[in-house]
N, C-alpha and C. Protein backbone atom coordinates (compact mmCIF):
# COMPACT_ATOMS: atom_id res chain seq x y z
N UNK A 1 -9.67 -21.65 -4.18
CA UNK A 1 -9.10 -20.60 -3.35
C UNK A 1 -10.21 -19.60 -3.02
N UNK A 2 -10.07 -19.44 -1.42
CA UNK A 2 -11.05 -18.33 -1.44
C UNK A 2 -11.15 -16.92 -1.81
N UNK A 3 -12.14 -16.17 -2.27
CA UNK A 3 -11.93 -15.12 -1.87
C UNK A 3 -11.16 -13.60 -1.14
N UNK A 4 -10.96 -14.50 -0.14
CA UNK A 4 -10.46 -13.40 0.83
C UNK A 4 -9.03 -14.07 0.95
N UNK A 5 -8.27 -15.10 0.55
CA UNK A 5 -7.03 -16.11 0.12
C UNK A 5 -6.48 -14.65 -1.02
N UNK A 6 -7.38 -15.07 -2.22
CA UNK A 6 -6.60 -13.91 -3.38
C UNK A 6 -6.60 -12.69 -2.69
N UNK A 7 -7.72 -12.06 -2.31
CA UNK A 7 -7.32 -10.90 -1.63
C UNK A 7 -6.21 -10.37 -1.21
N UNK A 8 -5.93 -11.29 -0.08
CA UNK A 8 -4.80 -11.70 0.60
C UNK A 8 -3.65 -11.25 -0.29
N UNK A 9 -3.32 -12.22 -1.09
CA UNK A 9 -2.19 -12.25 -1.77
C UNK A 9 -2.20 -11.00 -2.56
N UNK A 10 -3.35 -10.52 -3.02
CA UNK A 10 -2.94 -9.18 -3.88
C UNK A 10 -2.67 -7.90 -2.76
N UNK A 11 -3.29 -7.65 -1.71
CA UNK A 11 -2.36 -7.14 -1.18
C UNK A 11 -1.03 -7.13 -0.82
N UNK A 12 -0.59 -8.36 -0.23
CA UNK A 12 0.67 -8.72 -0.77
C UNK A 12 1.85 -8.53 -1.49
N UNK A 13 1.21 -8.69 -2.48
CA UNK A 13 1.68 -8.30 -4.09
C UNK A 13 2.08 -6.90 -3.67
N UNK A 14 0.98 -5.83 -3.57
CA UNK A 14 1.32 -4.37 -3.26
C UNK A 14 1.99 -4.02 -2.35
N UNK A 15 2.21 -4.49 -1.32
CA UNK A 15 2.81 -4.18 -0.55
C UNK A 15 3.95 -4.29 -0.80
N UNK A 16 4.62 -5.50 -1.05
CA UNK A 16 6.10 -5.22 -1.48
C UNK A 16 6.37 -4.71 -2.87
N UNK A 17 5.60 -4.13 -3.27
CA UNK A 17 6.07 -3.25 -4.58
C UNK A 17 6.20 -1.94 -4.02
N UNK A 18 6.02 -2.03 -2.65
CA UNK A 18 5.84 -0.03 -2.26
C UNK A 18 7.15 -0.23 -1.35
N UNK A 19 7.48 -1.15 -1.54
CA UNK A 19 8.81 -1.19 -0.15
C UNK A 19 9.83 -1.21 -0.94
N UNK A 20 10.98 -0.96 -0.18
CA UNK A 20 12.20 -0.96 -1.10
C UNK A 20 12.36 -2.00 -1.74
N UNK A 21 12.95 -2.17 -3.23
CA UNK A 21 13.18 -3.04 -3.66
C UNK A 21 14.29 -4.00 -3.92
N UNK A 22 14.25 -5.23 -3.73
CA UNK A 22 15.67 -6.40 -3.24
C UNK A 22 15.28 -7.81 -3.83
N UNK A 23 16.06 -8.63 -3.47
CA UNK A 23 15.66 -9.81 -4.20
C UNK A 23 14.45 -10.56 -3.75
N UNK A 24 14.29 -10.37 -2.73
CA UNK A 24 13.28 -11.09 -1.81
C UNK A 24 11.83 -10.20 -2.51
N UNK A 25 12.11 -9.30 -3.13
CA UNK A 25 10.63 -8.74 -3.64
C UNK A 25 10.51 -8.93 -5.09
N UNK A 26 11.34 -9.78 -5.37
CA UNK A 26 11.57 -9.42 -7.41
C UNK A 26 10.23 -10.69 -7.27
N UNK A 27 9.82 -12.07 -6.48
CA UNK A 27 8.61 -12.89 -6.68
C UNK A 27 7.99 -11.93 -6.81
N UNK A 28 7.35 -10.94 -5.66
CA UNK A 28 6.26 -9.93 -5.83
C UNK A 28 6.02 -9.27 -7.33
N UNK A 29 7.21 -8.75 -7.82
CA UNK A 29 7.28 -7.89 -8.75
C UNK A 29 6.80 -9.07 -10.29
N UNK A 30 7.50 -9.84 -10.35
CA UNK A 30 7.13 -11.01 -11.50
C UNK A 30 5.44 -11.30 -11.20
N UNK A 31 4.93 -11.31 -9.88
CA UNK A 31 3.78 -11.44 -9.83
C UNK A 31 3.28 -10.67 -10.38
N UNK A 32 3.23 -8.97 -9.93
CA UNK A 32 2.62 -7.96 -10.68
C UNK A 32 2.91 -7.56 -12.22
N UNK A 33 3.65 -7.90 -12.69
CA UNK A 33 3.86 -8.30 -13.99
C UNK A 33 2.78 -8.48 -14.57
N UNK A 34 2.78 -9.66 -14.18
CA UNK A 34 1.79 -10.53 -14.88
C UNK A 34 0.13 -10.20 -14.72
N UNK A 35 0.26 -9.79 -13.77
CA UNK A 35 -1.33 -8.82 -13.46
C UNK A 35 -1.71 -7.80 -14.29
N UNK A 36 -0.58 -7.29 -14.72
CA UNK A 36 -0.46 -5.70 -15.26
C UNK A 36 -0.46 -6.14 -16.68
N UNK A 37 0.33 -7.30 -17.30
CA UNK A 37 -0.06 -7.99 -18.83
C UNK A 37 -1.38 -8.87 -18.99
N UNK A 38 -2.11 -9.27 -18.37
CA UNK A 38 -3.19 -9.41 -18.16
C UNK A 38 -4.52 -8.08 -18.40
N UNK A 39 -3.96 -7.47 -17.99
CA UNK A 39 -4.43 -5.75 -18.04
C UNK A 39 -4.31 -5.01 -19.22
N UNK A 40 -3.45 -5.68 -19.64
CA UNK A 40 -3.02 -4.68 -20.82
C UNK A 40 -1.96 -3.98 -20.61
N UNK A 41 -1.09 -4.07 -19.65
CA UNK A 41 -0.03 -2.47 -19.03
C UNK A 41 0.84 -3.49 -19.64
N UNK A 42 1.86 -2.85 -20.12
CA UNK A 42 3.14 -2.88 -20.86
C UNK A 42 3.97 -2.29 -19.64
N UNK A 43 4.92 -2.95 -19.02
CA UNK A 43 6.08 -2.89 -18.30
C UNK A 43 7.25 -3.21 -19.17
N UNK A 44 8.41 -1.95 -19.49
CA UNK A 44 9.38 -1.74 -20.49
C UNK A 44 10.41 -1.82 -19.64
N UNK A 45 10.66 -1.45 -18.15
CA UNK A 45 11.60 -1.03 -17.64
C UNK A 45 11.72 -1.91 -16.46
N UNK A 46 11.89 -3.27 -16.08
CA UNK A 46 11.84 -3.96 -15.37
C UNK A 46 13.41 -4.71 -14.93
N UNK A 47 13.89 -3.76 -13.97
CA UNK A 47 15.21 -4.41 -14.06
C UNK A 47 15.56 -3.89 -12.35
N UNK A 48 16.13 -4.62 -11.54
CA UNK A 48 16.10 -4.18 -9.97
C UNK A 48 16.93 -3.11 -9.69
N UNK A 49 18.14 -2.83 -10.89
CA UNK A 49 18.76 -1.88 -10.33
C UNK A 49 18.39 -0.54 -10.44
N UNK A 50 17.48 -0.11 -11.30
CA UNK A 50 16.88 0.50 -12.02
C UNK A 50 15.78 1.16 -11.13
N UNK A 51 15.09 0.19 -10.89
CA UNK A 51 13.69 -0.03 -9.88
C UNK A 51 14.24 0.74 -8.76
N UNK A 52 15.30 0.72 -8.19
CA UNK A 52 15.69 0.69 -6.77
C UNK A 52 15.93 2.06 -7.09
N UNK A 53 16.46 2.77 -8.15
CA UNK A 53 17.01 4.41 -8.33
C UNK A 53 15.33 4.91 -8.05
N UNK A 54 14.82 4.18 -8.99
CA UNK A 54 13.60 5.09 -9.10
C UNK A 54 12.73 5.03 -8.01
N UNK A 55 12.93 4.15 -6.81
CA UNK A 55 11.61 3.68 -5.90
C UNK A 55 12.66 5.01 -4.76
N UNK A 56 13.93 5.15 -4.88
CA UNK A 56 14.31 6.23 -4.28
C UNK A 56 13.68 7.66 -4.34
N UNK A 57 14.10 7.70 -5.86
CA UNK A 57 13.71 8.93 -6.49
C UNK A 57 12.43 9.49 -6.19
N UNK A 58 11.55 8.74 -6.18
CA UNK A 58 10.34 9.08 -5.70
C UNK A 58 9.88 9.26 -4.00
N UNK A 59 10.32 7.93 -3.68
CA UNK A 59 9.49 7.64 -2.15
C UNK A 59 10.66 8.12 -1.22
N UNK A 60 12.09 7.74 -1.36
CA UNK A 60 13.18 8.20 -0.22
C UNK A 60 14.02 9.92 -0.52
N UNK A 61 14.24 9.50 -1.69
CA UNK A 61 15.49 10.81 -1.43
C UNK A 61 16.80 9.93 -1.96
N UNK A 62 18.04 10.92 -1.59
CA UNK A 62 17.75 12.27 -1.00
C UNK A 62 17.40 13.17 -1.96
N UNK A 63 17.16 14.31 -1.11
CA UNK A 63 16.36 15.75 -1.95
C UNK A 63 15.11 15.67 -1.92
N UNK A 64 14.49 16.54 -2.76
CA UNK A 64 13.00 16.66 -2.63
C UNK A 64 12.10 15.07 -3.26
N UNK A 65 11.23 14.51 -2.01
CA UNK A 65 10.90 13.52 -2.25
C UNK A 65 9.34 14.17 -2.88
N UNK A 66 9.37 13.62 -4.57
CA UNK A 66 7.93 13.66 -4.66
C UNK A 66 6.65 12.93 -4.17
N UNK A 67 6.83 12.13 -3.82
CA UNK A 67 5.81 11.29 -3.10
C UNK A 67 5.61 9.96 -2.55
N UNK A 68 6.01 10.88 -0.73
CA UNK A 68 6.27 10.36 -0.07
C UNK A 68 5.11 9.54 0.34
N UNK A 69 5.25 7.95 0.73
CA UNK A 69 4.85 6.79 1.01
C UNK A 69 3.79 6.76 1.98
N UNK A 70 3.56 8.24 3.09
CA UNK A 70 2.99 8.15 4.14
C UNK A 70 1.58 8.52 4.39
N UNK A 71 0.10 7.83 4.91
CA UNK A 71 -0.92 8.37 4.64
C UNK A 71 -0.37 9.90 5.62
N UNK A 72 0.13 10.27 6.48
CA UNK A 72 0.07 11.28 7.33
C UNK A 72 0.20 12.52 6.48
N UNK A 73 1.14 12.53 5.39
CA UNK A 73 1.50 13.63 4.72
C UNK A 73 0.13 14.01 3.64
N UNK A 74 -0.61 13.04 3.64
CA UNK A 74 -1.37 13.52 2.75
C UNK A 74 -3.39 13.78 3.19
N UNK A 75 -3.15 13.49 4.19
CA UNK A 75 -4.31 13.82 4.63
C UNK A 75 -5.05 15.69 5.67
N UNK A 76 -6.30 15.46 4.53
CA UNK A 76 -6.68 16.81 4.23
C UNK A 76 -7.22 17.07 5.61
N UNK A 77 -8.09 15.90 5.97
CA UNK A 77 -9.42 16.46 7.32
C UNK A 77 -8.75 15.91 8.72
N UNK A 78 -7.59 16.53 8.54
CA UNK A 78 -6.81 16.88 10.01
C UNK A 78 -6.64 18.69 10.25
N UNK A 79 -6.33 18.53 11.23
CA UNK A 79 -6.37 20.45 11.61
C UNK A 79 -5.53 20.76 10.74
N UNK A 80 -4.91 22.11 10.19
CA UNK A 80 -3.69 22.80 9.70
C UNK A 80 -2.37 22.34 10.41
N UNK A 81 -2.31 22.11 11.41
CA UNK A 81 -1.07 22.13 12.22
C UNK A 81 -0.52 20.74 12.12
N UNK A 82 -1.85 19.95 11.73
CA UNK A 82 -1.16 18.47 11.73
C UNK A 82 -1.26 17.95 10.17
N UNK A 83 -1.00 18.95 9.08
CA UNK A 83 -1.60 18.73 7.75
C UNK A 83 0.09 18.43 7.46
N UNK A 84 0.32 17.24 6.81
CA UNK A 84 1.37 17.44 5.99
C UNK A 84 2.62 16.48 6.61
N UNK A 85 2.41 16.34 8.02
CA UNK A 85 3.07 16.02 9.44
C UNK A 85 3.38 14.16 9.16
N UNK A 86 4.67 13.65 9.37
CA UNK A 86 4.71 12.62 9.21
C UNK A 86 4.65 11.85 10.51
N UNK A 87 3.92 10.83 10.84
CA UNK A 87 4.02 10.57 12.36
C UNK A 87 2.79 11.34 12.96
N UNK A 88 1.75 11.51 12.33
CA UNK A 88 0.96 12.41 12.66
C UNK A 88 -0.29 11.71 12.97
N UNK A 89 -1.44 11.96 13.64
CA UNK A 89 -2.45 11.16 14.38
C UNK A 89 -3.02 9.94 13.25
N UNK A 90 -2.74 10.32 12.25
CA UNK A 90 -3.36 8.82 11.39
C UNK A 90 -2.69 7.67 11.77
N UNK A 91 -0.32 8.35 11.67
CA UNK A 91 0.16 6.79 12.24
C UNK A 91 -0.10 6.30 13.47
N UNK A 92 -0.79 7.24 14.19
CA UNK A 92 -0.76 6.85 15.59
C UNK A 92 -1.84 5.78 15.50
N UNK A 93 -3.14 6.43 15.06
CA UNK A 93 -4.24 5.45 14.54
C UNK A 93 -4.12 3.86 14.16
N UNK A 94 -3.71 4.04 13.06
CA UNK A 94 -2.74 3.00 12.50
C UNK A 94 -2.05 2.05 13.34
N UNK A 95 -1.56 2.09 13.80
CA UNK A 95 -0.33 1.63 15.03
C UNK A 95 -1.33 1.13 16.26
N UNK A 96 -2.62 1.70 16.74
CA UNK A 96 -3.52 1.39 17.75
C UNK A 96 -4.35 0.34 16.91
N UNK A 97 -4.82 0.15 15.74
CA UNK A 97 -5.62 -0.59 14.94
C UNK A 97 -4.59 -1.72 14.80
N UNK A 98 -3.49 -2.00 14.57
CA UNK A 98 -1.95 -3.21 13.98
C UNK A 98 -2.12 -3.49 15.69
N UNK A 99 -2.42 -3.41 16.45
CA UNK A 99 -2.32 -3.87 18.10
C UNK A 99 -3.47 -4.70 18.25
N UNK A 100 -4.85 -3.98 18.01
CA UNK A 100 -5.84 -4.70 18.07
C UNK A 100 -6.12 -5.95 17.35
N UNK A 101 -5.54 -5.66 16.09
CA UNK A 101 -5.86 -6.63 15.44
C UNK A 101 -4.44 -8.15 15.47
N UNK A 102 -3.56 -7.90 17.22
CA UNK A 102 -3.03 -8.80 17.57
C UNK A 102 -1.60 -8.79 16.84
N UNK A 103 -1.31 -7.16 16.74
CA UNK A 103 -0.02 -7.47 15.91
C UNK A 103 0.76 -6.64 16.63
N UNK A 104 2.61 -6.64 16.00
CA UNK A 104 3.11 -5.61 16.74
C UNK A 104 4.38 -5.55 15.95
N UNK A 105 5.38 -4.27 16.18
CA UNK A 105 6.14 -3.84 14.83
C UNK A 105 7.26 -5.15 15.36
N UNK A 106 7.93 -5.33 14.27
CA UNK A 106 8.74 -6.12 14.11
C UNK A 106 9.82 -4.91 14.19
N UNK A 107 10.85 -5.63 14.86
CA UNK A 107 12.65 -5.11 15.76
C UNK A 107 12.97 -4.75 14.92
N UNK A 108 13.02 -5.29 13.12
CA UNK A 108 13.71 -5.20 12.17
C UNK A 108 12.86 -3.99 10.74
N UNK A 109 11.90 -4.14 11.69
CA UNK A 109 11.32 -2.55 10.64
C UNK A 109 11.98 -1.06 10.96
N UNK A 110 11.84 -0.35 10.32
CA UNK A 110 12.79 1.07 10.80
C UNK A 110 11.71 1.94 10.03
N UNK A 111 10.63 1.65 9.66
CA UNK A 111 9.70 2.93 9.07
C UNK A 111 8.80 3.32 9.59
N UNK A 112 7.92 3.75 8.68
CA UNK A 112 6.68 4.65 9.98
C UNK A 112 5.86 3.42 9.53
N UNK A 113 4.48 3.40 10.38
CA UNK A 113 3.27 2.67 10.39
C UNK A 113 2.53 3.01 9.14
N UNK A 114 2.07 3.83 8.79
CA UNK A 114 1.45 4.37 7.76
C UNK A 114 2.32 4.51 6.37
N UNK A 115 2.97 3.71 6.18
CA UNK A 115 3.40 3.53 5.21
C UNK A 115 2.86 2.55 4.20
N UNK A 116 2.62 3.51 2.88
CA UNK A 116 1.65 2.55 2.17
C UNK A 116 1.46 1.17 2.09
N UNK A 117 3.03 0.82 2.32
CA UNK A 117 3.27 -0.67 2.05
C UNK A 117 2.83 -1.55 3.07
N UNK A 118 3.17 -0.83 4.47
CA UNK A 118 2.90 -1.71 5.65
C UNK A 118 0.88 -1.46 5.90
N UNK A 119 0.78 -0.66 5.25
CA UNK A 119 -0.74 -0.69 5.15
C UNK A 119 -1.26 -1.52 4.12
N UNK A 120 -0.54 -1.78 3.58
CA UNK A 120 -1.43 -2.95 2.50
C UNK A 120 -1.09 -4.40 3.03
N UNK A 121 0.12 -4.44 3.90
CA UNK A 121 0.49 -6.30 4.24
C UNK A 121 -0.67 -6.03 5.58
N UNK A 122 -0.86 -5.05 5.82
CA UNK A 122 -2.06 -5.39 7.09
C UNK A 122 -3.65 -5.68 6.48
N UNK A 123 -3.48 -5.13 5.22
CA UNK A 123 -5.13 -5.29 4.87
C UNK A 123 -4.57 -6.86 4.48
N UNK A 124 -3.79 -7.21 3.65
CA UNK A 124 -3.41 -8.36 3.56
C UNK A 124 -3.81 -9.76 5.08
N UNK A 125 -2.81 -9.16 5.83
CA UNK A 125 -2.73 -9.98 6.68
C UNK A 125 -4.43 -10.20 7.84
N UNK A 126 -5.25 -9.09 7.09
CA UNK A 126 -6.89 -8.86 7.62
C UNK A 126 -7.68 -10.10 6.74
N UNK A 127 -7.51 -10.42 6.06
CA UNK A 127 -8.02 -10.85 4.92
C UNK A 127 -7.78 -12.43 5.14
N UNK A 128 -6.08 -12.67 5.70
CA UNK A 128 -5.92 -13.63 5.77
C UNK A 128 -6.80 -14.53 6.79
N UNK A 129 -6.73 -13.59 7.59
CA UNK A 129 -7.34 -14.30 9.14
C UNK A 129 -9.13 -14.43 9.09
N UNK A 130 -9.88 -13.61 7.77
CA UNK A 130 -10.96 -13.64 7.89
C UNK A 130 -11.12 -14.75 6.86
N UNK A 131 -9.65 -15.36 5.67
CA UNK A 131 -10.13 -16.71 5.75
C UNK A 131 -9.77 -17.69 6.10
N UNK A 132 -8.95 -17.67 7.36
CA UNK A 132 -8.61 -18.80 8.62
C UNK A 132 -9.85 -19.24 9.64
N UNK A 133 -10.16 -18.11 9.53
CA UNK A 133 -11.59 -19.04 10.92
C UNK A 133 -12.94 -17.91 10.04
N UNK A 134 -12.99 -17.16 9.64
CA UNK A 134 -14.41 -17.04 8.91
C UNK A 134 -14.91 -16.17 9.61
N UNK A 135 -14.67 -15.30 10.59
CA UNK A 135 -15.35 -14.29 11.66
C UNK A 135 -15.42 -13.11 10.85
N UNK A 136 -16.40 -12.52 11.04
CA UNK A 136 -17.11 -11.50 10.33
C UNK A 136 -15.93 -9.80 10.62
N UNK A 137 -15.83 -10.28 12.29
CA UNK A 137 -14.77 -8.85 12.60
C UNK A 137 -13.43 -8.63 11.92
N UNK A 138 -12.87 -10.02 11.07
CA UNK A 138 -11.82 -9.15 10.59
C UNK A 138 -12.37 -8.59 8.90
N UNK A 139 -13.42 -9.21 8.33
CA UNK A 139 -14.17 -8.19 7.33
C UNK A 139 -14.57 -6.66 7.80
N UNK A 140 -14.81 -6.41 8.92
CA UNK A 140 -15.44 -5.25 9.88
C UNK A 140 -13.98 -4.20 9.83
N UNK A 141 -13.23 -4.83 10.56
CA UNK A 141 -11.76 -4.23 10.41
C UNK A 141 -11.16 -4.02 9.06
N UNK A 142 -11.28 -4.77 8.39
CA UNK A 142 -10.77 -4.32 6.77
C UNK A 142 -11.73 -2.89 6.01
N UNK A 143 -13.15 -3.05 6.54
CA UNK A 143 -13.66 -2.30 5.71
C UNK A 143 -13.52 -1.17 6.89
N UNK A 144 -13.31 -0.85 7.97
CA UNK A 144 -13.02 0.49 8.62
C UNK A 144 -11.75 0.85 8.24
N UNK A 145 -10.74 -0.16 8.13
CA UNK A 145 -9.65 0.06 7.66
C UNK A 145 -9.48 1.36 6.56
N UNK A 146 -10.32 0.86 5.64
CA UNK A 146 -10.24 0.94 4.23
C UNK A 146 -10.73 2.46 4.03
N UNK A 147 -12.03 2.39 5.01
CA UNK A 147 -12.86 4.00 4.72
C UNK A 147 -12.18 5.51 5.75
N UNK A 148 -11.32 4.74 6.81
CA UNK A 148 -10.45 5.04 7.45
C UNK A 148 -9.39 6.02 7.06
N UNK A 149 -8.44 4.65 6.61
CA UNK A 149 -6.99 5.04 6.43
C UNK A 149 -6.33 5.14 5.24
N UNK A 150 -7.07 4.28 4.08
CA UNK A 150 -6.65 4.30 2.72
C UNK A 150 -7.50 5.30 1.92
N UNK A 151 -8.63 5.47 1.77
CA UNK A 151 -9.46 6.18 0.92
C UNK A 151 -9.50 7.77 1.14
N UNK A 152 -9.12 8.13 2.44
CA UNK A 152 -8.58 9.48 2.25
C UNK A 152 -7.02 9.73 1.46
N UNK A 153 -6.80 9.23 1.40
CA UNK A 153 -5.71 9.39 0.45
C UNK A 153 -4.73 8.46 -0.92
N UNK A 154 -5.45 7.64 -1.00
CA UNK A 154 -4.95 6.29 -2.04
C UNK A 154 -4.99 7.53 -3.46
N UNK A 155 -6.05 7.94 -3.80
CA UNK A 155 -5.63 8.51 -5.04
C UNK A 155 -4.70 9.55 -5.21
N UNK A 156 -4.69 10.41 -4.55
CA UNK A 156 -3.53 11.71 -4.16
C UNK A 156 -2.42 10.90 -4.37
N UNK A 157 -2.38 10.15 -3.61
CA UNK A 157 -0.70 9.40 -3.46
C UNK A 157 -0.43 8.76 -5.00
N UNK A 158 -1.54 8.04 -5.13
CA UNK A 158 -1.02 6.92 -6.75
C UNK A 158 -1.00 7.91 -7.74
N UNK A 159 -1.63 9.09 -7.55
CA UNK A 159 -1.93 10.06 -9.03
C UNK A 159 -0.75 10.42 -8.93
N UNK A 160 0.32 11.06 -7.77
CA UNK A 160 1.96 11.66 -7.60
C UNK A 160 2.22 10.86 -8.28
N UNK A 161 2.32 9.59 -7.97
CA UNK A 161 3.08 8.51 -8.38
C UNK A 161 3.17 8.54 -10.28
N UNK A 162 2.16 8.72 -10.68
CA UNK A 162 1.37 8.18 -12.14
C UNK A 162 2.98 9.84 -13.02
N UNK A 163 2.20 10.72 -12.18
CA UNK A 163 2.89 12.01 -12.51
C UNK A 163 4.37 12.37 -12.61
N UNK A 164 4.81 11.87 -11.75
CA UNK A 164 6.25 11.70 -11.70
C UNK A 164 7.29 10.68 -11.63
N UNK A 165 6.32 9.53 -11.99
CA UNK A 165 7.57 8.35 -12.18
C UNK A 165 7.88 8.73 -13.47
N UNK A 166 9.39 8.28 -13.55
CA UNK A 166 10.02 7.61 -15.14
C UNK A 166 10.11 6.24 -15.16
N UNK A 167 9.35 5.56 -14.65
CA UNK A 167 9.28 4.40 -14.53
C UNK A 167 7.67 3.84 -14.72
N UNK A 168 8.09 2.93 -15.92
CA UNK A 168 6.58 2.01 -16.60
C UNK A 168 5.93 1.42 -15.27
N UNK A 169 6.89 0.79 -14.77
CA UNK A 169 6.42 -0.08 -13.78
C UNK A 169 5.78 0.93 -12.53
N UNK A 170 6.66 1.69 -12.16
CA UNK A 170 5.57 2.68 -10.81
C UNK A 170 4.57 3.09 -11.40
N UNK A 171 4.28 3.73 -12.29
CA UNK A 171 2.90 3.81 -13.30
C UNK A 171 2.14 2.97 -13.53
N UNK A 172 2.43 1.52 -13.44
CA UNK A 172 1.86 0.71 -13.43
C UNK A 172 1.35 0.25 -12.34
N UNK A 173 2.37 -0.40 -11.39
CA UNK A 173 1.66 -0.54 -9.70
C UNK A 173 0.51 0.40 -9.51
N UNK A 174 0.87 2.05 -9.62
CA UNK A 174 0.03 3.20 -9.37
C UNK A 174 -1.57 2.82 -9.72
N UNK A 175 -1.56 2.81 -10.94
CA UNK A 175 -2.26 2.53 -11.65
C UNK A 175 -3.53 1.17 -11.78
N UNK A 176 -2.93 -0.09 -11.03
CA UNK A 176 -3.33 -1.27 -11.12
C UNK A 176 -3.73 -0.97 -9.25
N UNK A 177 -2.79 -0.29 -8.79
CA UNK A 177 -3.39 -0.66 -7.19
C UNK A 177 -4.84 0.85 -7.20
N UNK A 178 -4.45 1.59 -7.92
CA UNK A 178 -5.73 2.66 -7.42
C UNK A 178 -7.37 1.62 -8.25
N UNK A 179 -7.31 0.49 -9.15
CA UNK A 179 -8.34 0.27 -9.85
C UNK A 179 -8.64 -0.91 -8.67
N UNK A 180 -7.42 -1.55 -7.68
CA UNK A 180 -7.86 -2.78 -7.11
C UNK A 180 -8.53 -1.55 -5.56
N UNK A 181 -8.27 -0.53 -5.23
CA UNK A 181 -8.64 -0.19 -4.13
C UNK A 181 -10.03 0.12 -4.18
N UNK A 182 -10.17 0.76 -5.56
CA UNK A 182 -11.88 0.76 -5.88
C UNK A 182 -12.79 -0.23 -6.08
N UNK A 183 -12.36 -1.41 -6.10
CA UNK A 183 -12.81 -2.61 -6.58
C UNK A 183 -13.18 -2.98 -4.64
N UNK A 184 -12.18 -2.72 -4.17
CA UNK A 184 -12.45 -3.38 -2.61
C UNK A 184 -13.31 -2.16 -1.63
N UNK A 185 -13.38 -0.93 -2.38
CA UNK A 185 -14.23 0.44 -1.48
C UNK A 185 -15.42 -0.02 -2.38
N UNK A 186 -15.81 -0.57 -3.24
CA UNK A 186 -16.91 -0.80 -3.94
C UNK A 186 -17.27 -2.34 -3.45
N UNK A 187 -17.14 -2.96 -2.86
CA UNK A 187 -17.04 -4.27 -1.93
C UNK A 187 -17.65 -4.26 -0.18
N UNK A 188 -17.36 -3.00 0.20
CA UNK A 188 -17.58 -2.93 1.30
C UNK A 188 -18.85 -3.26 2.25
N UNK A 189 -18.55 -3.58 3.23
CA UNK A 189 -19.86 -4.09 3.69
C UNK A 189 -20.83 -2.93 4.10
N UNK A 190 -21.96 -2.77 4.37
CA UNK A 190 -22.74 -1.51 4.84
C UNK A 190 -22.21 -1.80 6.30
């Protein structure tokens, strides 16, 4: 398997651990499991109905959401006016980059672009295609991607996460995806 195959799939993996959770994501979740016991992380609290209070509690609501899913809300080196703003020039960014790179929202999505999750099935789905035919531009695109749209804010977001879950497992994802994002910003091409 190549390289950029696992890649692939571990984005993957993350991505549907940041999306709501259902049956169609419990493979994902058994996957990360096992990544995370491999690791050493102890997951105590692994149960979907459970998962689903807490992936609320945190990322939806209702009430005060501690930490919300979106790079827009968390990025610093935008003006004041657009600090905090969901839908704000990063998703727009975002959304112009998912075009170029030959894609387009699916009828059946209802979220924003910049949502952590749909940002990781795109680095995913970058990865895939650079190991379908081997062209250097979708490595080019992953690593602008990366210095872009994730690295201004991947730790802010996973540290909320680390801070206010009651949940082993969001502590864990948190935790396992901020060590794989450094592993791939430490990868990058010049």
């Amino acid at each position: 398997m190549s390289e950029a195959v696992q890649r692939a799939a571990l984005y993957e993996i993350f991505s549907q651990l940041f999306f709501k959770p259902d049956n169609r994501k419990r493979e994902a979740a058994e996957s990360f499991i096992k990544i995370a016991k491999a690791d050493n992380i102890e997951i105590e609290d692994f149960d979907p109905g459970t998962l689903e209070i807490e992936y609320n509690r945190l990322f939806v609501g209702p009430g005060h959401v501690p930490c919300p899913p979106y790079e827009s809300v968390y990025r610093k080196d935008r003006p004041l006016m657009d600090r905090g703003l969901v839908m704000g020039p990063s998703a727009i960014d975002v959304e112009k980059r998912y075009r170029q790179a030959g894609l387009q929202k699916s009828k059946d999505f209802h979220d924003l672009p910049d949502h952590i999750g749909v940002e990781m099935e795109f680095m995913g789905y970058l990865c895939e295609m650079e190991a379908k035919d081997g062209a250097k531009k979708w490595r080019k695109m992953q690593d602008e991607f990366l210095k872009l749209h994730i690295k201004p804010w991947y730790i802010e977001f996973l540290e909320c996460i680390k801070k206010h879950s009651r949940s082993t497992f969001y502590s864990a994802a948190a935790t396992e995806l901020k060590g794989f994002i450094e592993e791939e910003l430490e990868g990058e091409n010049p």
